[in-house]
Protein backbone atom coordinates (compact mmCIF):
# COMPACT_ATOMS: atom_id res chain seq x y z
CA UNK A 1 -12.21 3.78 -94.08
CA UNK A 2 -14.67 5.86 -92.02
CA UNK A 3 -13.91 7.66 -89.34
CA UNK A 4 -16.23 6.15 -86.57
CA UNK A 5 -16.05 8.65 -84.26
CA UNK A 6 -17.80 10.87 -86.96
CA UNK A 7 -20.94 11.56 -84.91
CA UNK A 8 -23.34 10.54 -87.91
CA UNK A 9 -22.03 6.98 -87.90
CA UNK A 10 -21.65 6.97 -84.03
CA UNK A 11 -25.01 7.51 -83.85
CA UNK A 12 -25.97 4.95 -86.71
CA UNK A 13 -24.08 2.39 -85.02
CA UNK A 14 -25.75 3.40 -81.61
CA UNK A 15 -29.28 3.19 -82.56
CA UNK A 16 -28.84 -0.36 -84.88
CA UNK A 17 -26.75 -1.90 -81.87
CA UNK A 18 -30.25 -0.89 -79.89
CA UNK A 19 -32.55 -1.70 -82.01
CA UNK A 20 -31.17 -4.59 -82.36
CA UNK A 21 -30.67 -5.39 -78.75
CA UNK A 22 -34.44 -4.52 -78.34
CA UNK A 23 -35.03 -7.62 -80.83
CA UNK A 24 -33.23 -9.64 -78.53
CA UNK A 25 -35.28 -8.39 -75.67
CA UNK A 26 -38.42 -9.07 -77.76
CA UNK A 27 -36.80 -12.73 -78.50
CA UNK A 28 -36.16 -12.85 -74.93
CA UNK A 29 -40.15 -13.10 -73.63
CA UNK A 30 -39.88 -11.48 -70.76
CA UNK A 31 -36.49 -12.90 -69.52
CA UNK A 32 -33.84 -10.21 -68.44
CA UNK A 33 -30.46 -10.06 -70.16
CA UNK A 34 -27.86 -9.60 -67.39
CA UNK A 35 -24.75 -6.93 -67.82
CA UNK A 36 -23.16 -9.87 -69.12
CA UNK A 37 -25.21 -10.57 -72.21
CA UNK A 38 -25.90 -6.91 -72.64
CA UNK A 39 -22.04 -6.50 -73.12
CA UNK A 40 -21.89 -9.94 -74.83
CA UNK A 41 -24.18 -8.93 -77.74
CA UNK A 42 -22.85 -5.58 -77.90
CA UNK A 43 -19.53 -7.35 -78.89
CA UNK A 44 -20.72 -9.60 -81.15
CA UNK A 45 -22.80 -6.90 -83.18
CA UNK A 46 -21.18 -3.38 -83.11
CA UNK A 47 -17.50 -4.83 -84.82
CA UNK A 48 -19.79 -5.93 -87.63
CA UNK A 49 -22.40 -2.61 -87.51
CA UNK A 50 -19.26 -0.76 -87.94
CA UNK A 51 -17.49 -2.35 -90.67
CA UNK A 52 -20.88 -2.38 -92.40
CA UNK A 53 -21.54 0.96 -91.93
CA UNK A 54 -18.33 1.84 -93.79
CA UNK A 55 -19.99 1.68 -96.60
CA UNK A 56 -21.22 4.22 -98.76
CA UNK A 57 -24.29 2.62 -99.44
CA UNK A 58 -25.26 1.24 -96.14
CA UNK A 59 -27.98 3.22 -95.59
CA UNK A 60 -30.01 1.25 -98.86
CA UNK A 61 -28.20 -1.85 -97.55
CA UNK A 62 -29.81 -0.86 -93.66
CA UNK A 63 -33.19 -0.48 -95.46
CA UNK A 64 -33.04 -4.00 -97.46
CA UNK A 65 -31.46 -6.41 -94.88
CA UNK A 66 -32.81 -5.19 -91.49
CA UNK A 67 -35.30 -7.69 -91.11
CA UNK A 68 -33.16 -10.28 -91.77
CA UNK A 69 -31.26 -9.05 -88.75
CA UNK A 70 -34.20 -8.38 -86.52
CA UNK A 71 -35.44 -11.85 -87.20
CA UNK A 72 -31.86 -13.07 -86.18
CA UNK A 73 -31.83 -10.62 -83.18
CA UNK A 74 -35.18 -12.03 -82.09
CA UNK A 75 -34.00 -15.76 -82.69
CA UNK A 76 -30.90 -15.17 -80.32
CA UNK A 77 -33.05 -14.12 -77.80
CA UNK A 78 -35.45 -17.30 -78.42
CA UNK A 79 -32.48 -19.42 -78.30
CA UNK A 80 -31.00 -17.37 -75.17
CA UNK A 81 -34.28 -18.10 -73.34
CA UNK A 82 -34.31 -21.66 -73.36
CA UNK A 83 -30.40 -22.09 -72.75
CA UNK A 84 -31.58 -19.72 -69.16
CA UNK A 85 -35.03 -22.26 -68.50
CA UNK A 86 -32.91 -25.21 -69.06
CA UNK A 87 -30.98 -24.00 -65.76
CA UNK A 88 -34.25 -22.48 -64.62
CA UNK A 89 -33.31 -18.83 -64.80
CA UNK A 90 -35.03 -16.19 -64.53
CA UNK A 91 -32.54 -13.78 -66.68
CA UNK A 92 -30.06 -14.59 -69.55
CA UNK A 93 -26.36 -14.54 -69.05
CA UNK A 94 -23.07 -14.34 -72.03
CA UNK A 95 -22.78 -17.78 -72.02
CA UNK A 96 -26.35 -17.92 -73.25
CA UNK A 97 -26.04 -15.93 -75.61
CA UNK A 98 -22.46 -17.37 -76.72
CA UNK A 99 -23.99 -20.70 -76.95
CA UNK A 100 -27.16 -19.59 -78.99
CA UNK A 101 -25.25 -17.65 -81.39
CA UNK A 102 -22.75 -21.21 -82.04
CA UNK A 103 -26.21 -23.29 -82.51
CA UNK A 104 -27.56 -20.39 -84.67
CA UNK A 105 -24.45 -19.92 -87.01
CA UNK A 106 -25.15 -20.78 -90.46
CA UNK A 107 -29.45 -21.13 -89.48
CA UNK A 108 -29.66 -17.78 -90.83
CA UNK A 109 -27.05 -16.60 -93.34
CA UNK A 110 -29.32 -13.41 -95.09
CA UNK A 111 -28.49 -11.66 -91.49
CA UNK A 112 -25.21 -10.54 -93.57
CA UNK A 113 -23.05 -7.89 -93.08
CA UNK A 114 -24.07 -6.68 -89.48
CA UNK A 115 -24.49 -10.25 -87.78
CA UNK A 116 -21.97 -12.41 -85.91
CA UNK A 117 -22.23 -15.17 -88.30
């Protein structure tokens, strides 16, 4: 197992966790994610960024599957959206996000390794 407080896979982890979050955003249209959903998605995707990123290869797995995530990322924050307009919110809160990501589970399965499927 890798060490993850080796910087190099600290700041891996970092940058797909906001790259990733940024897809949400993007998802999102203009609705804000409260600290809540923030810190929701960050627990739902850095467990699996990490486990993924132990290994070896994951930099040609990174490479191959990251639009599949993206396209997931961007989905959640689709699906986050309407859960906050169906309350008629102007921002999206962890329980959006928690319900998206039950309706989502098993819609898109290539998200793989770094995905809370």
């Amino acid at each position: 197992m890798r060490n993850i407080l080796d910087p190099t896979v600290a700041a891996a982890a970092e940058a797909i966790a906001d790259t990733t979050l940024a897809a949400v955003e993007h998802g999102a249209r203009g609705l804000a994610l409260d600290l809540s959903a923030k810190l929701s998605l960050q627990a739902q995707f850095i467990p699996r960024i990490l486990l993924a990123l132990e290994d070896p290869g994951w930099r040609s797995a990174w490479r191959r599957e990251r639009k599949y995530v993206f396209a997931y990322a961007k989905a959640m924050g689709e699906g986050a959206a309407a859960w906050a307009a169906m309350d008629r919110r102007a921002f999206i809160t962890a329980g959006d996000v928690e319900a998206t990501i039950t309706k989502l589970r098993g819609y898109l399965p290539v998200a793989g390794r770094w995905c809370p499927l």
